[in-house]
C-alpha atoms as a PDB file:
ATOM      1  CA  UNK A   1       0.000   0.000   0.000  1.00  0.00           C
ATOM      2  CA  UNK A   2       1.641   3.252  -0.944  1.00  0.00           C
ATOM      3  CA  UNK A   3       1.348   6.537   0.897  1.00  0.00           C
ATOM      4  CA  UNK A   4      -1.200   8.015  -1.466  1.00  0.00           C
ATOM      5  CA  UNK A   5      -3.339   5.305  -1.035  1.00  0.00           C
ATOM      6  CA  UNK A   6      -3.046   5.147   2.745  1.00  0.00           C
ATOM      7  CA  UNK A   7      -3.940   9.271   2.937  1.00  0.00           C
ATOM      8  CA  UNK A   8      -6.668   8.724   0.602  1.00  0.00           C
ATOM      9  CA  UNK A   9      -8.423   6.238   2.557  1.00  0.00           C
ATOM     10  CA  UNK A  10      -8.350   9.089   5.841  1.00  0.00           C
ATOM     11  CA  UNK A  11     -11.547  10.714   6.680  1.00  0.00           C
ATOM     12  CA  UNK A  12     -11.658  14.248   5.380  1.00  0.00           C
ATOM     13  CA  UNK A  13     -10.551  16.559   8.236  1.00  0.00           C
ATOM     14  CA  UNK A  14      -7.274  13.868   8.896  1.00  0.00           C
ATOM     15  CA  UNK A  15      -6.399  13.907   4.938  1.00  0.00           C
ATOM     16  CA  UNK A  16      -6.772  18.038   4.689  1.00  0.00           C
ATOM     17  CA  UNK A  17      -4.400  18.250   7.998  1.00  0.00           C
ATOM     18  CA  UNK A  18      -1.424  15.792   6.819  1.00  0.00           C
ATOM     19  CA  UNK A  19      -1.786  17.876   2.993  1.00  0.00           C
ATOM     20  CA  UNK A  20      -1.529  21.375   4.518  1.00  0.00           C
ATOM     21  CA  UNK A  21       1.237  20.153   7.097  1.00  0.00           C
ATOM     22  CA  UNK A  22       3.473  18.728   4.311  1.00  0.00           C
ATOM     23  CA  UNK A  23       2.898  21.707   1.466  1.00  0.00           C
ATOM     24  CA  UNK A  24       3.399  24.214   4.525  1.00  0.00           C
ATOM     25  CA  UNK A  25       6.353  22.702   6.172  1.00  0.00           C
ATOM     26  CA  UNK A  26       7.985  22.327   3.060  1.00  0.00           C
ATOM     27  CA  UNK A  27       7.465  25.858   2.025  1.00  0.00           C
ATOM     28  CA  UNK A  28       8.697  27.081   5.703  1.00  0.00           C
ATOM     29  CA  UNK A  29      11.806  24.383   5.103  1.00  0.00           C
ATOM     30  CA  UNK A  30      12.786  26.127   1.799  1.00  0.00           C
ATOM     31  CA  UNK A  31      12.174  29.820   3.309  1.00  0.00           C
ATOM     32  CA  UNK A  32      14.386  28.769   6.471  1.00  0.00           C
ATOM     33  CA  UNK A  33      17.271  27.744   4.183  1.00  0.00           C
ATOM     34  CA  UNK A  34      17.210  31.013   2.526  1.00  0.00           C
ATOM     35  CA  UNK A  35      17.230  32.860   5.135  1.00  0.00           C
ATOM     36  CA  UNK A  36      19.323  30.872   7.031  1.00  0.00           C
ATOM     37  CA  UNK A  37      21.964  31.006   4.129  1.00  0.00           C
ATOM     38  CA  UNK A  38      21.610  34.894   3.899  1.00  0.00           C
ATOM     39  CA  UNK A  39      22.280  35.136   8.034  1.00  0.00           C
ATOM     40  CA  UNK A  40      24.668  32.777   8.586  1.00  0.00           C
ATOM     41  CA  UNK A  41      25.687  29.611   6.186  1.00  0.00           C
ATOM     42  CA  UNK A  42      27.144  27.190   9.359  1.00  0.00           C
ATOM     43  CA  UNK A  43      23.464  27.503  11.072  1.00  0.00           C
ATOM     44  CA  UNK A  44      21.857  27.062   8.217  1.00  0.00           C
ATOM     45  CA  UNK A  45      20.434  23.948   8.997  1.00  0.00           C
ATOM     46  CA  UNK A  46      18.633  24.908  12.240  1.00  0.00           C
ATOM     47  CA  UNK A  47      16.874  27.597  10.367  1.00  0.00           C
ATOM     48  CA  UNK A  48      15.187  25.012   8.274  1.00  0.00           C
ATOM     49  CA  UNK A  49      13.254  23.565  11.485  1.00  0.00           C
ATOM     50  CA  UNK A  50      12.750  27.021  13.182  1.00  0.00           C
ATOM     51  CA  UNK A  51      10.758  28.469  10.362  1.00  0.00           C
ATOM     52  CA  UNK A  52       9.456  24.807   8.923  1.00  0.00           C
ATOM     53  CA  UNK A  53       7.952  23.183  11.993  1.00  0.00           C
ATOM     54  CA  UNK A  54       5.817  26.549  12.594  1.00  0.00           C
ATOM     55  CA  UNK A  55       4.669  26.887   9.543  1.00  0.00           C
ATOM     56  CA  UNK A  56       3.878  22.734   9.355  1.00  0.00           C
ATOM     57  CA  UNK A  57       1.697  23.321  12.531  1.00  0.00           C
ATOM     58  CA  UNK A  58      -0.171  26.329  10.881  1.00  0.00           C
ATOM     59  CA  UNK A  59      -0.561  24.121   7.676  1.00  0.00           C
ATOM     60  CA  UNK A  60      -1.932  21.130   9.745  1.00  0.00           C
ATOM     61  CA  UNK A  61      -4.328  23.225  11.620  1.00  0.00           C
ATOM     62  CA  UNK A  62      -5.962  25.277   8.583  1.00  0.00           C
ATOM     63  CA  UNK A  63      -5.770  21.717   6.771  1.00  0.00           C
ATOM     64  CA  UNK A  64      -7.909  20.421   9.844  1.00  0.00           C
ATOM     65  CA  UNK A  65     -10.135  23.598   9.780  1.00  0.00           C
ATOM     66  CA  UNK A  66     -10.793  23.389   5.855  1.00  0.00           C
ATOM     67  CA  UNK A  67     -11.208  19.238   5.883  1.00  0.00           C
ATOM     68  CA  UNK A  68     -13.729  19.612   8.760  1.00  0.00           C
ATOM     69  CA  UNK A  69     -15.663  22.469   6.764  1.00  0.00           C
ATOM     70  CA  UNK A  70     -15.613  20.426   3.423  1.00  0.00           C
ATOM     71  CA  UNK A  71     -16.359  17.335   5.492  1.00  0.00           C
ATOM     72  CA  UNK A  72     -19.676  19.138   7.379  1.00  0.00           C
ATOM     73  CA  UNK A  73     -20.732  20.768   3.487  1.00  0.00           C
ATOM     74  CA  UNK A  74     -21.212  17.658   1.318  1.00  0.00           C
ATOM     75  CA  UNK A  75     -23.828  16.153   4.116  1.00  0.00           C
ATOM     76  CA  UNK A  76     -26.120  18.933   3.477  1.00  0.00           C
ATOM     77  CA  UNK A  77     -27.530  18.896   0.141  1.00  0.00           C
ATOM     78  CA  UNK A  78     -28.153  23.025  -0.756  1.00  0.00           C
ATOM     79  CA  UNK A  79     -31.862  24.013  -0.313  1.00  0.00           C
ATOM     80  CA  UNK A  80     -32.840  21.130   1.808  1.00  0.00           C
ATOM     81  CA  UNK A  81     -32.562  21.036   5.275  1.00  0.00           C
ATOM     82  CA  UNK A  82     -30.665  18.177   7.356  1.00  0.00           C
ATOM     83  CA  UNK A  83     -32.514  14.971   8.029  1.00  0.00           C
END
């Protein structure tokens, strides 16, 4: 079973979270080199996880946030009111 598979078969909220942790993180990872590389080469490395684990955690949480908005919507056919 490959990892695509495995994070398709999550419910909703769980699948949103792990996407908007990974595209996130790895933005924050590639910003933290950057800047890491402009401050100070020898640290660069330690920038990576100060800027990409933040910004993973804000990804995960709006991920969770969205998925359990999308996951609430689909129930509720428009114009008709819950069963």
């Amino acid at each position: 079973m490959g990892l695509s598979t495995a994070v398709s078969e999550l419910p909703e909220p769980s699948r949103s979270m792990i996407v908007g942790a990974l595209v996130l993180g790895a933005v924050g990872g590639v910003v933290g080199l950057v800047v890491g590389l402009v401050a100070y080469p020898p640290t660069a490395w330690f920038a990576v996880l100060e800027i990409g684990v933040p910004a993973g955690m804000l990804g995960g949480l709006g991920g969770l946030v969205v998925g359990a908005i999308r996951a609430g919507s689909w129930r509720t056919p428009r114009g008709r009111s819950p069963r």
